[in-house]
Each structure stands twice: as C-alpha cells, then as structure tokens.
N, C-alpha and C. Protein backbone atom coordinates (compact mmCIF):
# COMPACT_ATOMS: atom_id res chain seq x y z
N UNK A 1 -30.55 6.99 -11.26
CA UNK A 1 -31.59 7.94 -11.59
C UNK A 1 -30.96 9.32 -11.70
N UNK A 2 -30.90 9.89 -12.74
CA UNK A 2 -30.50 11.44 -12.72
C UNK A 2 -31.53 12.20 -11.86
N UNK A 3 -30.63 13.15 -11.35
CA UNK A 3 -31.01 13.94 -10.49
C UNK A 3 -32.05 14.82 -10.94
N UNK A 4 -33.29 16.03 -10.31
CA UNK A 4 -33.95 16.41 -10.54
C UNK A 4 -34.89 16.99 -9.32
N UNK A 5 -35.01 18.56 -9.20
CA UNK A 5 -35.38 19.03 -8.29
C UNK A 5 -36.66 19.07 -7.67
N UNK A 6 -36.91 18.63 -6.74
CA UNK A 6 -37.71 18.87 -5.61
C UNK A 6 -39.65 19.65 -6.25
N UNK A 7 -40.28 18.70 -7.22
CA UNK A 7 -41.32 18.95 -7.41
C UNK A 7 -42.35 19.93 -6.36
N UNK A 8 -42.77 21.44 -6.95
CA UNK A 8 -43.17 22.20 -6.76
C UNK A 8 -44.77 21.94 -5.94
N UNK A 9 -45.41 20.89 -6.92
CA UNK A 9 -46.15 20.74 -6.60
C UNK A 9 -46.93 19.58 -6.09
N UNK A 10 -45.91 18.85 -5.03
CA UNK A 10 -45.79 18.11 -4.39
C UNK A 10 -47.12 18.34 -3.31
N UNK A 11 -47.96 17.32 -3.06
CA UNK A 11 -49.31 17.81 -2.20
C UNK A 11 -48.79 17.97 -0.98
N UNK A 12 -48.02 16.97 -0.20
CA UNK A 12 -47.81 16.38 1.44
C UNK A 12 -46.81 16.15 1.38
N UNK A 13 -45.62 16.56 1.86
CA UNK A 13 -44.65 16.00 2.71
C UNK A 13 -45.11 15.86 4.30
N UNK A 14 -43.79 14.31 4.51
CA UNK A 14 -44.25 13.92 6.00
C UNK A 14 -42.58 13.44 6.25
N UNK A 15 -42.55 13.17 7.43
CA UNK A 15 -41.56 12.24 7.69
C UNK A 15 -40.16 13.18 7.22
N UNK A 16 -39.93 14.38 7.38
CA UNK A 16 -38.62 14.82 6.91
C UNK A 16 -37.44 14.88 7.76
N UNK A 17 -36.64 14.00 7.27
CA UNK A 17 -35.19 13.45 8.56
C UNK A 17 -34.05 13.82 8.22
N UNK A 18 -32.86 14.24 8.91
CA UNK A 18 -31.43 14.29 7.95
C UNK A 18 -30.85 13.27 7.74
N UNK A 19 -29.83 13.08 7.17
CA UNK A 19 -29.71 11.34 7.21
C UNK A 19 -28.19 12.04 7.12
N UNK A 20 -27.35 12.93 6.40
CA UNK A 20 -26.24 12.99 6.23
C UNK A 20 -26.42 14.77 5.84
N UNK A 21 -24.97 15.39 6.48
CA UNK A 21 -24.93 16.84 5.63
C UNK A 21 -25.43 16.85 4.43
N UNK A 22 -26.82 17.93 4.62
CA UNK A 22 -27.07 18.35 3.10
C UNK A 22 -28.01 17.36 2.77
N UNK A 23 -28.38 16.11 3.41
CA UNK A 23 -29.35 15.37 2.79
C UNK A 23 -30.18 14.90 3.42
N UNK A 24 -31.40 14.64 2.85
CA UNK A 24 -32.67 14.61 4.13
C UNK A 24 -33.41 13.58 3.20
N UNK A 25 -34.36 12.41 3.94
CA UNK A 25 -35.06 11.80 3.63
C UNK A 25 -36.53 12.12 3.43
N UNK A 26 -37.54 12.27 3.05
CA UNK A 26 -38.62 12.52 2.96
C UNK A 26 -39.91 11.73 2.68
N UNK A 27 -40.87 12.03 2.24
CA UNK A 27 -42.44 11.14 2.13
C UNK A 27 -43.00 11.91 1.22
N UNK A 28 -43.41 12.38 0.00
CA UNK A 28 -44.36 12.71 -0.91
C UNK A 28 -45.49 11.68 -0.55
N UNK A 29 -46.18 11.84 0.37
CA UNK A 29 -47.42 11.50 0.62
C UNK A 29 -48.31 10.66 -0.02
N UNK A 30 -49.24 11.96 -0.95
CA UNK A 30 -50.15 11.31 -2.06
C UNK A 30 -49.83 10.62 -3.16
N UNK A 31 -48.52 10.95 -3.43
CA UNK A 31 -47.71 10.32 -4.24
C UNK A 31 -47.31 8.79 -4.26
N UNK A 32 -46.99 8.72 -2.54
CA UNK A 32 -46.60 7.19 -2.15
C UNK A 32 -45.27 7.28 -2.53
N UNK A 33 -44.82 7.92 -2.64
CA UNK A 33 -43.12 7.46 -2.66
C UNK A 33 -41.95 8.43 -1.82
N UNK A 34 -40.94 7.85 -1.22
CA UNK A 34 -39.89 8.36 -0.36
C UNK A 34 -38.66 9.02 -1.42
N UNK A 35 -38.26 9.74 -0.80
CA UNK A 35 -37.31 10.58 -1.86
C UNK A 35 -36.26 10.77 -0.36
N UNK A 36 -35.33 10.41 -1.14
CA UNK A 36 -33.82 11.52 -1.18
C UNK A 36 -33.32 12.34 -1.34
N UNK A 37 -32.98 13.64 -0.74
CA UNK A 37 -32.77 15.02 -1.10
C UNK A 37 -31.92 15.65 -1.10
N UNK A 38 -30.78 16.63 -1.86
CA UNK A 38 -29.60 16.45 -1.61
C UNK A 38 -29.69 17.99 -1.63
N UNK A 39 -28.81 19.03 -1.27
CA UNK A 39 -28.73 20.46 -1.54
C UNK A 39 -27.69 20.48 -2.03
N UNK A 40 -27.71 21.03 -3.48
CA UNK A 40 -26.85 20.85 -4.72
C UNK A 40 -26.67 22.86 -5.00
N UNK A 41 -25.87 23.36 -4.61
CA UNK A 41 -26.00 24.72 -5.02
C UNK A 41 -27.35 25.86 -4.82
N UNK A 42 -27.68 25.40 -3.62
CA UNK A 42 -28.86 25.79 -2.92
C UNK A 42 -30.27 25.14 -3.22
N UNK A 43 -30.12 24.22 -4.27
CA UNK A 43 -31.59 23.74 -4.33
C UNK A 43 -31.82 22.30 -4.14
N UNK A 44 -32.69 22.03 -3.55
CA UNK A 44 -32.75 20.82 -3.09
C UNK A 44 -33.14 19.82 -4.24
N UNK A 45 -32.45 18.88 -4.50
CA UNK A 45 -32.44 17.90 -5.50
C UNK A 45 -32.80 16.28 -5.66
N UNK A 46 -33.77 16.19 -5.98
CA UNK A 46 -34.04 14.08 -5.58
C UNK A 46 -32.74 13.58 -5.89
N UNK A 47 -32.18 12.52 -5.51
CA UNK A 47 -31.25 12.05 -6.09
C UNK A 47 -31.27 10.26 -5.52
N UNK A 48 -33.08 10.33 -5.12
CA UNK A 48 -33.60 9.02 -4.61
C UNK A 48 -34.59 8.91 -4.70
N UNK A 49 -35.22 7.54 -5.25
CA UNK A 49 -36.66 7.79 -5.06
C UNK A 49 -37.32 6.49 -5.13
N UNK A 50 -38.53 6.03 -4.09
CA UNK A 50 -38.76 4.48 -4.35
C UNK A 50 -40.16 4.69 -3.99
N UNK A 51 -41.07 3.59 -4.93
CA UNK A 51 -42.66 3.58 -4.90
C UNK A 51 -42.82 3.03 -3.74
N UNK A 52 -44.06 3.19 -3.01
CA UNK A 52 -44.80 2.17 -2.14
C UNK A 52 -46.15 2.03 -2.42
N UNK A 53 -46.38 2.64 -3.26
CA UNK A 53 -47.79 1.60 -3.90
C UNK A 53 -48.77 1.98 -3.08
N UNK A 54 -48.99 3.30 -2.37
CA UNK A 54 -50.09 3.36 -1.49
C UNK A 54 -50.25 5.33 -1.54
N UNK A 55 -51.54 5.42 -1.64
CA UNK A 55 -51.93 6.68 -1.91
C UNK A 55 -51.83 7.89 -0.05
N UNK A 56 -51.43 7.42 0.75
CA UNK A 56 -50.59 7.53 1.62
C UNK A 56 -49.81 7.28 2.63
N UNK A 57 -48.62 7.55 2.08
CA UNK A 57 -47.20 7.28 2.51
C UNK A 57 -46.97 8.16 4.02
N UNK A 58 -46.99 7.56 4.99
CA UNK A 58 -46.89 8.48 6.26
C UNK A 58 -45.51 9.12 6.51
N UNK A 59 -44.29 8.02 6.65
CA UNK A 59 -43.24 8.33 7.44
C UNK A 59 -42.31 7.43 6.20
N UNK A 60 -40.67 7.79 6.08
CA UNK A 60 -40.02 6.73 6.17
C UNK A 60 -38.74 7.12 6.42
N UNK A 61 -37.97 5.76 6.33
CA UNK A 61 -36.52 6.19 7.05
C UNK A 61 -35.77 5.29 6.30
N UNK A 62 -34.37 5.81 5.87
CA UNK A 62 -33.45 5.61 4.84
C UNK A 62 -32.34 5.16 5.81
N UNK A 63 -31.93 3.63 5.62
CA UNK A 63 -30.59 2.72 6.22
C UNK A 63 -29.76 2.40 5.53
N UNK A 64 -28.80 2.42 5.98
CA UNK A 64 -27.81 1.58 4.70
C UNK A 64 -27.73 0.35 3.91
N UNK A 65 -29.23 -0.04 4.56
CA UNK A 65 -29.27 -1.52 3.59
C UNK A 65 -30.62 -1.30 3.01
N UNK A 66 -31.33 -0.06 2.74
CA UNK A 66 -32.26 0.36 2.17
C UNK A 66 -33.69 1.34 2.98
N UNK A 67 -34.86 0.98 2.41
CA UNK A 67 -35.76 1.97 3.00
C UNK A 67 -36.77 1.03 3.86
N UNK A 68 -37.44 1.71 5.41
CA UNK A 68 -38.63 1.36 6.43
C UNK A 68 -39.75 2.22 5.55
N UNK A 69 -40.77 2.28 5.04
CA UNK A 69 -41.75 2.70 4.79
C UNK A 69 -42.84 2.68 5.42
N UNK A 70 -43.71 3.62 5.89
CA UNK A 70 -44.85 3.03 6.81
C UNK A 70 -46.11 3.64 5.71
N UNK A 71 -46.93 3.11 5.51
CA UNK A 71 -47.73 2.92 4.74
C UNK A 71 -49.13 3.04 5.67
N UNK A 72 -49.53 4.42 5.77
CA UNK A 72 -50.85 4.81 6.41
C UNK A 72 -51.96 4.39 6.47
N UNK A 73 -52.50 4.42 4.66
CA UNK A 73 -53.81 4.03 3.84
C UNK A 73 -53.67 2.22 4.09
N UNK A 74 -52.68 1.38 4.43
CA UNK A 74 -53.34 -0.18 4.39
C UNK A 74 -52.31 -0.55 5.58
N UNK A 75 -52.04 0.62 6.58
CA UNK A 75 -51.83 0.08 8.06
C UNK A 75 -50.62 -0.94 7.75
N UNK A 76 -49.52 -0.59 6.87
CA UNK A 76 -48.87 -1.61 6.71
C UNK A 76 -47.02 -1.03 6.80
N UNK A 77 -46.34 -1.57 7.63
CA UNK A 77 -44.50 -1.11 7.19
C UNK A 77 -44.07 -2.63 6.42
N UNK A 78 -43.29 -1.04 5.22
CA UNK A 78 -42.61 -2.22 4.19
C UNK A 78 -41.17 -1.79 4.38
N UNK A 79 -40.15 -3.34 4.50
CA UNK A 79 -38.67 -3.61 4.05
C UNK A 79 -38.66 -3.18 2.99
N UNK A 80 -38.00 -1.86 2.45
CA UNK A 80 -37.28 -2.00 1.11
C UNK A 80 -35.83 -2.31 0.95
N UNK A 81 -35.64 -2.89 -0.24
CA UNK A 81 -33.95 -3.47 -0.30
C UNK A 81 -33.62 -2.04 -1.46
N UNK A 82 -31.93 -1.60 -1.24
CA UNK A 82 -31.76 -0.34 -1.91
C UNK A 82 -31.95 -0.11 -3.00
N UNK A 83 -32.71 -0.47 -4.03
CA UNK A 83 -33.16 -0.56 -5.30
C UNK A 83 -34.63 -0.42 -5.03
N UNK A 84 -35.70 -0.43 -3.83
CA UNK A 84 -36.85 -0.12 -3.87
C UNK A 84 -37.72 -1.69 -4.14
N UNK A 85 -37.10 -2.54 -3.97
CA UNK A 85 -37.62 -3.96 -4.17
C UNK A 85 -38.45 -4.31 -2.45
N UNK A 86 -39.10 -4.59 -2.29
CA UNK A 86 -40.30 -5.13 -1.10
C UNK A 86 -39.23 -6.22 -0.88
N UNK A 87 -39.26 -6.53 0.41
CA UNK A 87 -38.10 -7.41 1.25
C UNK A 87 -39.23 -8.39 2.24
N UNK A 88 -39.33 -7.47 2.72
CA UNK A 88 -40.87 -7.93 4.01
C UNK A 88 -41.77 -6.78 4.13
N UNK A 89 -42.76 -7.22 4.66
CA UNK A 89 -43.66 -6.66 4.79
C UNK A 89 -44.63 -7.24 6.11
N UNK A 90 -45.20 -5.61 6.84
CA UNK A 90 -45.87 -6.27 8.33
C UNK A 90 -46.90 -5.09 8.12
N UNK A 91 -47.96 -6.40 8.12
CA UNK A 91 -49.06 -6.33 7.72
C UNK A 91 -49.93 -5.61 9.56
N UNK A 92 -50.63 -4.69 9.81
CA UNK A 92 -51.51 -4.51 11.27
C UNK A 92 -52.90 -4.00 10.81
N UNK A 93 -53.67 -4.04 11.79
CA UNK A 93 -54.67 -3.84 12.08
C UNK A 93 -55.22 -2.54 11.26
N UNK A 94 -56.39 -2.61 10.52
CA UNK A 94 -56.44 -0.94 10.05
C UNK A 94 -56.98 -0.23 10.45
N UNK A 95 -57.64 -0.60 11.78
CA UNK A 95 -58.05 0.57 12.89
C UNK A 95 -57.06 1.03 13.48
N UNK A 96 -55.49 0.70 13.38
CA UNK A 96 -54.21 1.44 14.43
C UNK A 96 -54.07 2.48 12.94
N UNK A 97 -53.50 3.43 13.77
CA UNK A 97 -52.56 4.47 12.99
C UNK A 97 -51.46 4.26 13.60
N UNK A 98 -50.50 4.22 12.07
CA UNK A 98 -49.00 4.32 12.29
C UNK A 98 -48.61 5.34 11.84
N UNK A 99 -47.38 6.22 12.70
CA UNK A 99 -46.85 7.39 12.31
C UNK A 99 -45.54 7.57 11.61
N UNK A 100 -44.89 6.97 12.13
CA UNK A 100 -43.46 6.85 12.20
C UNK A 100 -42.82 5.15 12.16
N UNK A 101 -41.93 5.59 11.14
CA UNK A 101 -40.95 4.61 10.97
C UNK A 101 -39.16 4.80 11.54
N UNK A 102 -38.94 3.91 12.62
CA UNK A 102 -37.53 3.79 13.13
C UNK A 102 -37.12 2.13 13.61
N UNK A 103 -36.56 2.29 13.10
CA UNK A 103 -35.35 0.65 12.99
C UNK A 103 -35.13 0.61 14.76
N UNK A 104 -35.42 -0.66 14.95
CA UNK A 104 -34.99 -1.58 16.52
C UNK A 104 -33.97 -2.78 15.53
N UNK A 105 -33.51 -3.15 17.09
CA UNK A 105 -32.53 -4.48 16.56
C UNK A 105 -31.13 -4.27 16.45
C-alpha cells in the first residue's frame, strides 16, 4: 500500500500504542479500520491499514504475525493474519464492553 498521511478528518481515534521508534498503531473508530503510523519527516504517515467491518473499532494491537482487533459495536475480537485476512474470531456477549486488545500465551 503506498503510503499516505494521517486523514484530517478522521472522527475517533482509540487504542493509540507504540509498537517501534516512530511508529504507533492506532483505531479510526467509525471507520472500523486499524492503521499503522510511521513519522516520515515530521508527519505522520499510514503505511498500514486493515478493515474490520464494524462501525466501531475500539482498540487494536499490531504482532508480528498480524493484527488483535476488538470490535465494540458486535462485542467481538478478531485474529487478523498480516494481510488483514480474519484468522479467528471470538464471538461474547453484547451486553459486555470490551476495551482493549492485548495478546496472552
């Protein structure tokens, strides 16, 4: 994906983590999708980006074998494999709120 800066008018960010110098993981919210962010000559730059199919995206967290997504609006965390492909998926209750996504194991 060519790179491309950090949409202005982005409604919600959530979930903003460092993952490496200079690069931070994020949540565009209403959007539903997790981004990658890189600081390229002072401006922060996508240089990642994967759908989750849900009008809000709470938290997620970026591994080396791809993305945890937690998925607010249908109470659900999705496995992504590093291409943004659904791996597993764990389905809960939609009276819990989930906040946060972090890897056990």
């Amino acid at each position: 994906m060519p790179s491309q800066k950090i949409q202005r008018g982005m409604n919600t960010s959530r979930g903003v983590k460092g993952s490496t110098p200079g690069v931070m993981t994020l949540a565009d919210t209403s959007a539903g999708q997790a981004l990658s962010v890189q600081l390229q000559d002072g401006v922060w730059t996508v240089v990642e980006r994967v759908d989750a199919s849900t009008n809000w995206l709470q938290d997620v967290y970026r591994h080396e074998h791809g993305w945890i997504l937690v998925d607010g609006a249908q109470a659900r965390v999705l496995h992504l494999d590093d291409c943004g492909n659904i791996v597993q998926v764990h389905q809960f209750d939609r009276e819990w709120c989930l906040y946060e996504a972090l890897p056990w194991g």
